[in-house]
PDB file of N, CA and C in Angstrom:
ATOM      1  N   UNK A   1       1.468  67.411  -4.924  1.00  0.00           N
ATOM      2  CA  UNK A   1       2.779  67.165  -4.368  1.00  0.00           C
ATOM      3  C   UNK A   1       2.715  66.372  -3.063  1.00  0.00           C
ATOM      4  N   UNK A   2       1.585  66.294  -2.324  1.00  0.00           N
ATOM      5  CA  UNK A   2       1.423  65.816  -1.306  1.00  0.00           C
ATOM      6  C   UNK A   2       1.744  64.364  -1.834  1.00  0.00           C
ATOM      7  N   UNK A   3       1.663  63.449  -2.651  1.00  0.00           N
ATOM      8  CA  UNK A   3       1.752  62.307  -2.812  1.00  0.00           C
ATOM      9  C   UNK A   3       3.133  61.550  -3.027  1.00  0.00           C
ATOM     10  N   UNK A   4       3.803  62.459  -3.440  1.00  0.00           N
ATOM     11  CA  UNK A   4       5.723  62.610  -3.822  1.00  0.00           C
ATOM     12  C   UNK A   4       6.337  61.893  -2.363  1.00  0.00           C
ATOM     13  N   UNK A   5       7.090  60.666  -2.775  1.00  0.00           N
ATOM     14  CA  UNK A   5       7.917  60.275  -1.738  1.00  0.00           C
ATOM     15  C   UNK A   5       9.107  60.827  -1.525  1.00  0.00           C
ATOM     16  N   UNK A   6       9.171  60.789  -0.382  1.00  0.00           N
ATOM     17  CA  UNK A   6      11.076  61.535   0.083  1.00  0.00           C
ATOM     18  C   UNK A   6      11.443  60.287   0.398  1.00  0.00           C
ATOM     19  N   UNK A   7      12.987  61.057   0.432  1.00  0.00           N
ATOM     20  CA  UNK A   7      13.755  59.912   0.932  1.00  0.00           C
ATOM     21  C   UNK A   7      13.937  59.256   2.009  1.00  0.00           C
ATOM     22  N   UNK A   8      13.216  60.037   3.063  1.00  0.00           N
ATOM     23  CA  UNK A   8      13.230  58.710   4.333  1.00  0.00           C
ATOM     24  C   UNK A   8      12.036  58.159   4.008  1.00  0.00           C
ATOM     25  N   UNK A   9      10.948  58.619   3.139  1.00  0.00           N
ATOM     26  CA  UNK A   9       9.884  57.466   3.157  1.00  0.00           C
ATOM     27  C   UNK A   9      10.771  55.961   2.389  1.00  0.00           C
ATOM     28  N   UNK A  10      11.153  56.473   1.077  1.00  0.00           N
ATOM     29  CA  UNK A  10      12.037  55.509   0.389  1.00  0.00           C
ATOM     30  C   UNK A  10      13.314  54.391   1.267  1.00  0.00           C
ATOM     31  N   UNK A  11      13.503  54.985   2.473  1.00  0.00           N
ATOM     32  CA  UNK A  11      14.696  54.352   2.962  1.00  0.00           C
ATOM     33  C   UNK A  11      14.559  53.231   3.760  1.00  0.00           C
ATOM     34  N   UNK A  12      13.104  53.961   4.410  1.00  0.00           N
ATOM     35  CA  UNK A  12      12.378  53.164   5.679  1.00  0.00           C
ATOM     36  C   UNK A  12      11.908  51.972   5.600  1.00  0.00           C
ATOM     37  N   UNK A  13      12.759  51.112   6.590  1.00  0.00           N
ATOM     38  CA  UNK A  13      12.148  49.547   6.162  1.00  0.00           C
ATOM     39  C   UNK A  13      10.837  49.706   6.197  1.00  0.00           C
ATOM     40  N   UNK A  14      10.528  48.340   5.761  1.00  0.00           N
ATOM     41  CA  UNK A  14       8.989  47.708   5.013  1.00  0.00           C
ATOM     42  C   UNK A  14       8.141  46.921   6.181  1.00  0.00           C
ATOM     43  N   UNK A  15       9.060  46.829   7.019  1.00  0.00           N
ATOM     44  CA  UNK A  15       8.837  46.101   8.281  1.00  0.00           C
ATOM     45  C   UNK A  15       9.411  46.225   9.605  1.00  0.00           C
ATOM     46  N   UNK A  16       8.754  46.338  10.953  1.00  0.00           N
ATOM     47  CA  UNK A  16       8.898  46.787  12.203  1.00  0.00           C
ATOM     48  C   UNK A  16       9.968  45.699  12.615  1.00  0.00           C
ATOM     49  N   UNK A  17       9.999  44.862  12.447  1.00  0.00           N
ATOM     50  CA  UNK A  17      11.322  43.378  12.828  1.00  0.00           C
ATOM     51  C   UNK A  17      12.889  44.259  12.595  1.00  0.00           C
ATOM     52  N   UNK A  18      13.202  43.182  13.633  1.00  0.00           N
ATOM     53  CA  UNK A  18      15.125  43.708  13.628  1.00  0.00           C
ATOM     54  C   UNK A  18      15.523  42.964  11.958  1.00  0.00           C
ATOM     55  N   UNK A  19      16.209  43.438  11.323  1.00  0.00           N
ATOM     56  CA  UNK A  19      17.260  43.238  10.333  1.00  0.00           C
ATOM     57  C   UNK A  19      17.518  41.558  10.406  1.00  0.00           C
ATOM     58  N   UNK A  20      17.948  41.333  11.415  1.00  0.00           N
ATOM     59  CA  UNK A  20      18.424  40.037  11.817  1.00  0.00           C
ATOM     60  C   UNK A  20      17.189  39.112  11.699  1.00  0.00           C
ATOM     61  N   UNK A  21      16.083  39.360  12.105  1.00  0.00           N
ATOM     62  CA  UNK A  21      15.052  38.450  11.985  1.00  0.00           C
ATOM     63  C   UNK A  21      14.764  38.305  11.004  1.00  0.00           C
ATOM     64  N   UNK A  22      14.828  39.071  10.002  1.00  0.00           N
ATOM     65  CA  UNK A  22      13.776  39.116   8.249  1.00  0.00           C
ATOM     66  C   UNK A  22      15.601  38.517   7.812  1.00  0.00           C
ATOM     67  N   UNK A  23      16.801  38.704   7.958  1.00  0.00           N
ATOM     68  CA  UNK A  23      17.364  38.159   7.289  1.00  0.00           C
ATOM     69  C   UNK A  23      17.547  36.517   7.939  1.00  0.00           C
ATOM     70  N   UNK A  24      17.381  35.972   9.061  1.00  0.00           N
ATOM     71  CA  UNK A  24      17.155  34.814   9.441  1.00  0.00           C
ATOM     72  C   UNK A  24      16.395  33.762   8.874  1.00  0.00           C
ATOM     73  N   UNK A  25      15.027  34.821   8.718  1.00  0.00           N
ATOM     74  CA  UNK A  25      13.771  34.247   8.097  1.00  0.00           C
ATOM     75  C   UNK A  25      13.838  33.742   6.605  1.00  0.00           C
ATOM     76  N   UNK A  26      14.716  34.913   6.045  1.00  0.00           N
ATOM     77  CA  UNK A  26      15.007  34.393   4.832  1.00  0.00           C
ATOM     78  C   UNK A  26      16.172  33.179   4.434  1.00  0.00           C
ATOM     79  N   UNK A  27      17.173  33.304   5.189  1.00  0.00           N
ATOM     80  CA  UNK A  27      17.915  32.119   5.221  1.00  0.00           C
ATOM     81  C   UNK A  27      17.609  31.018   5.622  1.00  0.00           C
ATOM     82  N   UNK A  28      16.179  30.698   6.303  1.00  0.00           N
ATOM     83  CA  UNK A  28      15.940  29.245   6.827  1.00  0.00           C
ATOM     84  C   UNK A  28      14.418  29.102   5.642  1.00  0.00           C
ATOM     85  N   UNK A  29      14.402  29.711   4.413  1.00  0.00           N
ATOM     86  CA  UNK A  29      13.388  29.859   3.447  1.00  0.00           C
ATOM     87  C   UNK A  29      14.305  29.284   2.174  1.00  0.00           C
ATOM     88  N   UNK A  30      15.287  29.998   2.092  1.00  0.00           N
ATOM     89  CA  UNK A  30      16.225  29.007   1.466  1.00  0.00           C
ATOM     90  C   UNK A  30      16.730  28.000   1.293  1.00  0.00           C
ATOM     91  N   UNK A  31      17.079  27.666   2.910  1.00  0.00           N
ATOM     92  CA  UNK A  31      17.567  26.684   3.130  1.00  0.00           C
ATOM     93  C   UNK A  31      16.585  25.472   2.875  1.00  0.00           C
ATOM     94  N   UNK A  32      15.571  25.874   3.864  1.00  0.00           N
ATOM     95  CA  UNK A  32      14.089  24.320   3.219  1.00  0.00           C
ATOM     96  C   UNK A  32      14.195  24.410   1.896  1.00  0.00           C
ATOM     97  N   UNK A  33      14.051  25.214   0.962  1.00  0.00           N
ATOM     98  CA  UNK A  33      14.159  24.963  -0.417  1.00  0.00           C
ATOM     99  C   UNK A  33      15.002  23.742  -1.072  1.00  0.00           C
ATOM    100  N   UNK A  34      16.303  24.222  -0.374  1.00  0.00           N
ATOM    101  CA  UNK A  34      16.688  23.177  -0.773  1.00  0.00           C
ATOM    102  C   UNK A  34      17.503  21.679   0.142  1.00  0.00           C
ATOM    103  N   UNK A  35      16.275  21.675   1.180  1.00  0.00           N
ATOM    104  CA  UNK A  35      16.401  20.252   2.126  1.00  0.00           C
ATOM    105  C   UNK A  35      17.917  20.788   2.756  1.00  0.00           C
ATOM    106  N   UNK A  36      18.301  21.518   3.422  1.00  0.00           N
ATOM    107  CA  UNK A  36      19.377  22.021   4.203  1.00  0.00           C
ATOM    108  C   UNK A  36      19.074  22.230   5.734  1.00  0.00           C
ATOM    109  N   UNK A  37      17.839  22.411   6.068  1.00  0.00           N
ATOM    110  CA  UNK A  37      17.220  22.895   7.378  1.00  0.00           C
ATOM    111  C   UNK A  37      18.115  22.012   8.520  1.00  0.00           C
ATOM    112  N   UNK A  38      18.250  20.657   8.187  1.00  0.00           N
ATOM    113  CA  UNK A  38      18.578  19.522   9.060  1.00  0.00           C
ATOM    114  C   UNK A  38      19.721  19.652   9.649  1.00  0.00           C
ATOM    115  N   UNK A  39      20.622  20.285   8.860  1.00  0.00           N
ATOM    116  CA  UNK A  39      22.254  20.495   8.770  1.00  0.00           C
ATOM    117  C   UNK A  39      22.155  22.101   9.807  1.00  0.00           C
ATOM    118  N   UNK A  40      21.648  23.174   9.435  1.00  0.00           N
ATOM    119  CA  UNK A  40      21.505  24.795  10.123  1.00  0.00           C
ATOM    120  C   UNK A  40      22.372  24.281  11.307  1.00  0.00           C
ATOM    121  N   UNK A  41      21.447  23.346  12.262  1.00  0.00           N
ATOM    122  CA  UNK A  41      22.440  23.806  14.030  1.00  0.00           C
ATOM    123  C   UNK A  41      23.711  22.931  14.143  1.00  0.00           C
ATOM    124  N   UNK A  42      23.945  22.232  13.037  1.00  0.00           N
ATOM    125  CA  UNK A  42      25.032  21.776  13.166  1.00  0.00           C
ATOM    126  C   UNK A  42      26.136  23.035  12.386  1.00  0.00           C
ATOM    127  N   UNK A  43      25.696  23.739  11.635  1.00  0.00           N
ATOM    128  CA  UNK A  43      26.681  24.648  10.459  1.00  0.00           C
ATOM    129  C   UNK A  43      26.422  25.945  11.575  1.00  0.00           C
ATOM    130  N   UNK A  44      25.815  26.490  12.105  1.00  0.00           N
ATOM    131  CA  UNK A  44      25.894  27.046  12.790  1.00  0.00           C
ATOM    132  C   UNK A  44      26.537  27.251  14.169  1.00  0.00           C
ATOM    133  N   UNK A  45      26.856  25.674  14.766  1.00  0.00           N
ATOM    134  CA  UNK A  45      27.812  25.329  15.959  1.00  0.00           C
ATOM    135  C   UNK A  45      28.899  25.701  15.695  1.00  0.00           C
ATOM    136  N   UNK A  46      29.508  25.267  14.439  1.00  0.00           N
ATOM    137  CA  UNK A  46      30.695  25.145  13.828  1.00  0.00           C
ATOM    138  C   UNK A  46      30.938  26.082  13.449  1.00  0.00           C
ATOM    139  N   UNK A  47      30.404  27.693  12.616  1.00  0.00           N
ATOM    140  CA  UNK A  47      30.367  28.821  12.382  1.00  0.00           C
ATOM    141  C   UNK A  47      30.834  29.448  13.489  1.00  0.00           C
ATOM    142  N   UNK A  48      30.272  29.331  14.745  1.00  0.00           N
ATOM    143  CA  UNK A  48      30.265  30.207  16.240  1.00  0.00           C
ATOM    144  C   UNK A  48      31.599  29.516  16.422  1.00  0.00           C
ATOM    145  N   UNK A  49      31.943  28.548  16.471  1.00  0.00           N
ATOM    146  CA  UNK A  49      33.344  28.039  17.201  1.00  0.00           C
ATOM    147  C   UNK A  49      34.643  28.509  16.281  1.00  0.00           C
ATOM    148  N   UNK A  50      34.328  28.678  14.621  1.00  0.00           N
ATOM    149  CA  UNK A  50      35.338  28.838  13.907  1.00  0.00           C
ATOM    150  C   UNK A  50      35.864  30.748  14.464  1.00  0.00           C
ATOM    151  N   UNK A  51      34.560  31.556  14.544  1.00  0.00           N
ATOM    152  CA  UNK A  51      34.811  32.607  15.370  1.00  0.00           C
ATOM    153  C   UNK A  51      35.190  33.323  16.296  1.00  0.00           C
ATOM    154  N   UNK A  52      35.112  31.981  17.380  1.00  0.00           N
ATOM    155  CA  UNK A  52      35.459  32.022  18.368  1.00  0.00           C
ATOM    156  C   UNK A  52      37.007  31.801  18.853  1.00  0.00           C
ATOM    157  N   UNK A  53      37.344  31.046  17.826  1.00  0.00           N
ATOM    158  CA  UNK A  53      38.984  30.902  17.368  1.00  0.00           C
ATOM    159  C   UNK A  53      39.526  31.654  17.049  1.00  0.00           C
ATOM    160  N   UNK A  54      38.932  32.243  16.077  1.00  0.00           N
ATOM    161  CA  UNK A  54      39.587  33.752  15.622  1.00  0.00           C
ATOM    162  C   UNK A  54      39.754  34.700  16.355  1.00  0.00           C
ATOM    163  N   UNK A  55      38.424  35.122  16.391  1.00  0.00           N
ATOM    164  CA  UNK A  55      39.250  36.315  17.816  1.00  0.00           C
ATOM    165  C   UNK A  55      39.354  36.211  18.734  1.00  0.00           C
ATOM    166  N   UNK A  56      40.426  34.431  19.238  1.00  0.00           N
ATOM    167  CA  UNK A  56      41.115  34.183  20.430  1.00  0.00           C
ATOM    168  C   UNK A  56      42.560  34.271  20.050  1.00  0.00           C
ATOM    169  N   UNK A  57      42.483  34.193  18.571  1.00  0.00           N
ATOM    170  CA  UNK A  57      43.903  33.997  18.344  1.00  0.00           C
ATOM    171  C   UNK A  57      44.008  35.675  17.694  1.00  0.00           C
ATOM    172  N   UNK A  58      43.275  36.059  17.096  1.00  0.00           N
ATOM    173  CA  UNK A  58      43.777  37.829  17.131  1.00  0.00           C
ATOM    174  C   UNK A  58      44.378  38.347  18.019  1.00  0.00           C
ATOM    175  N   UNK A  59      43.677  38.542  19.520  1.00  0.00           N
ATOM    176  CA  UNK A  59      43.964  39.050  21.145  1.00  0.00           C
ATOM    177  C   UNK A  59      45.070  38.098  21.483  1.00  0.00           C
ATOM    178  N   UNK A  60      45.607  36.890  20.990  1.00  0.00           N
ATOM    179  CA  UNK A  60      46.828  36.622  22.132  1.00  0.00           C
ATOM    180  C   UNK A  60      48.321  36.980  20.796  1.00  0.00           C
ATOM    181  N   UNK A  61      49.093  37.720  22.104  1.00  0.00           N
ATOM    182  CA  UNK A  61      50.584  37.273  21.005  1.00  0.00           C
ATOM    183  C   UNK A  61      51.075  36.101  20.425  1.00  0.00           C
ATOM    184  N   UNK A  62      51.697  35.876  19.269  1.00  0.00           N
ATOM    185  CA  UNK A  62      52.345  35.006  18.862  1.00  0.00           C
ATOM    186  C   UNK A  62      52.952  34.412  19.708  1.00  0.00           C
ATOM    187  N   UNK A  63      53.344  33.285  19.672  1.00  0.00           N
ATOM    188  CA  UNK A  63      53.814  32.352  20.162  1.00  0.00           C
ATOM    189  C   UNK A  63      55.647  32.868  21.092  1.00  0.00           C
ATOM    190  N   UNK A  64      55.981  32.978  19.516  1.00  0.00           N
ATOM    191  CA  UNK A  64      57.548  33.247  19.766  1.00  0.00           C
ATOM    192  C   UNK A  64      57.621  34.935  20.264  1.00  0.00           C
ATOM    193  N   UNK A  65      56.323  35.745  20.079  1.00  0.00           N
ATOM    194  CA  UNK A  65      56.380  37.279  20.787  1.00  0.00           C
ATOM    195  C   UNK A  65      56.420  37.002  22.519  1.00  0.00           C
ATOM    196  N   UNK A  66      55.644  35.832  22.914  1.00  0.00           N
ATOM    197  CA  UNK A  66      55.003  35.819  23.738  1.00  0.00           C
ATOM    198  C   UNK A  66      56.821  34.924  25.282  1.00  0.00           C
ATOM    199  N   UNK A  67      57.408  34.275  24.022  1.00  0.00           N
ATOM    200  CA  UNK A  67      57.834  33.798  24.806  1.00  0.00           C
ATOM    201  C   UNK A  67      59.901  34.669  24.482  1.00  0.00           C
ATOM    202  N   UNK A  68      59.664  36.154  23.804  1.00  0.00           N
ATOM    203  CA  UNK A  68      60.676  36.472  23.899  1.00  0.00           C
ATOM    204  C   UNK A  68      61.655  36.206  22.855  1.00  0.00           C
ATOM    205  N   UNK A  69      61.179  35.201  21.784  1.00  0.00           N
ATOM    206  CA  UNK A  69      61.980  34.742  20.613  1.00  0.00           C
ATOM    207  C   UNK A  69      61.628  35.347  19.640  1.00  0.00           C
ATOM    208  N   UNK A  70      62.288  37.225  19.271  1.00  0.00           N
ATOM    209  CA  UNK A  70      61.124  37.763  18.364  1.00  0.00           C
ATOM    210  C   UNK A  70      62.860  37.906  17.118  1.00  0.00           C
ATOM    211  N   UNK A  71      63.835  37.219  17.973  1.00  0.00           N
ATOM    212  CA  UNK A  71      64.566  37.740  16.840  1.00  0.00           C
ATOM    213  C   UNK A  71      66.084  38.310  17.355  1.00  0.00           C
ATOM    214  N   UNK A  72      65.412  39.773  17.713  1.00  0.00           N
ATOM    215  CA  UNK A  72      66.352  40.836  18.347  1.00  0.00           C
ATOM    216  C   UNK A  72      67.543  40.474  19.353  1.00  0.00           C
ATOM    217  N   UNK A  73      68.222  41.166  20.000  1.00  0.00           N
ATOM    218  CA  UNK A  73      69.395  40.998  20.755  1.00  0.00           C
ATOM    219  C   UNK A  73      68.425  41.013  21.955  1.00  0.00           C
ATOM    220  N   UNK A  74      68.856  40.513  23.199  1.00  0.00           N
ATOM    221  CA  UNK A  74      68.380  40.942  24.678  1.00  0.00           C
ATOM    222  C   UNK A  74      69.332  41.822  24.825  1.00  0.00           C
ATOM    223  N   UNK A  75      67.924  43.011  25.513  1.00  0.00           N
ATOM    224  CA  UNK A  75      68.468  44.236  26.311  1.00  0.00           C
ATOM    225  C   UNK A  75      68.894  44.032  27.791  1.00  0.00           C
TER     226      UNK A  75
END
């Protein structure tokens, strides 16, 4: 019985690296595969900025909230 795996042996990564690195590693393994490498810091600029939009425009009110035109009567 000594030889029987449990489940944190089963769970436990395969490797001491953050998550992020082995999945990095694998996406720029792909990518050379198929001649993409060249393009990464450009798709990646553009990734960070499309994000960066987003949750600028999540955090601010709408436009018409912002300027009082939501509709309603003034109190």
């Amino acid at each position: 019985m000594a030889d029987a795996l449990t489940k944190a042996d089963i769970l436990r990564p395969l490797h001491w690296k953050p998550v992020g690195t082995f999945l990095e590693q694998t996406l720029r393994s792909k990518l050379r595969e198929i001649g993409m490498l060249r393009l990464m810091p450009k798709m990646l600029a553009l990734i960070a900025v499309q994000r960066q939009a987003a949750a600028s425009r999540s955090t601010r009110p709408l436009r018409r909230e912002q300027h009082g035109i939501t509709g309603g009567e003034p109190t």
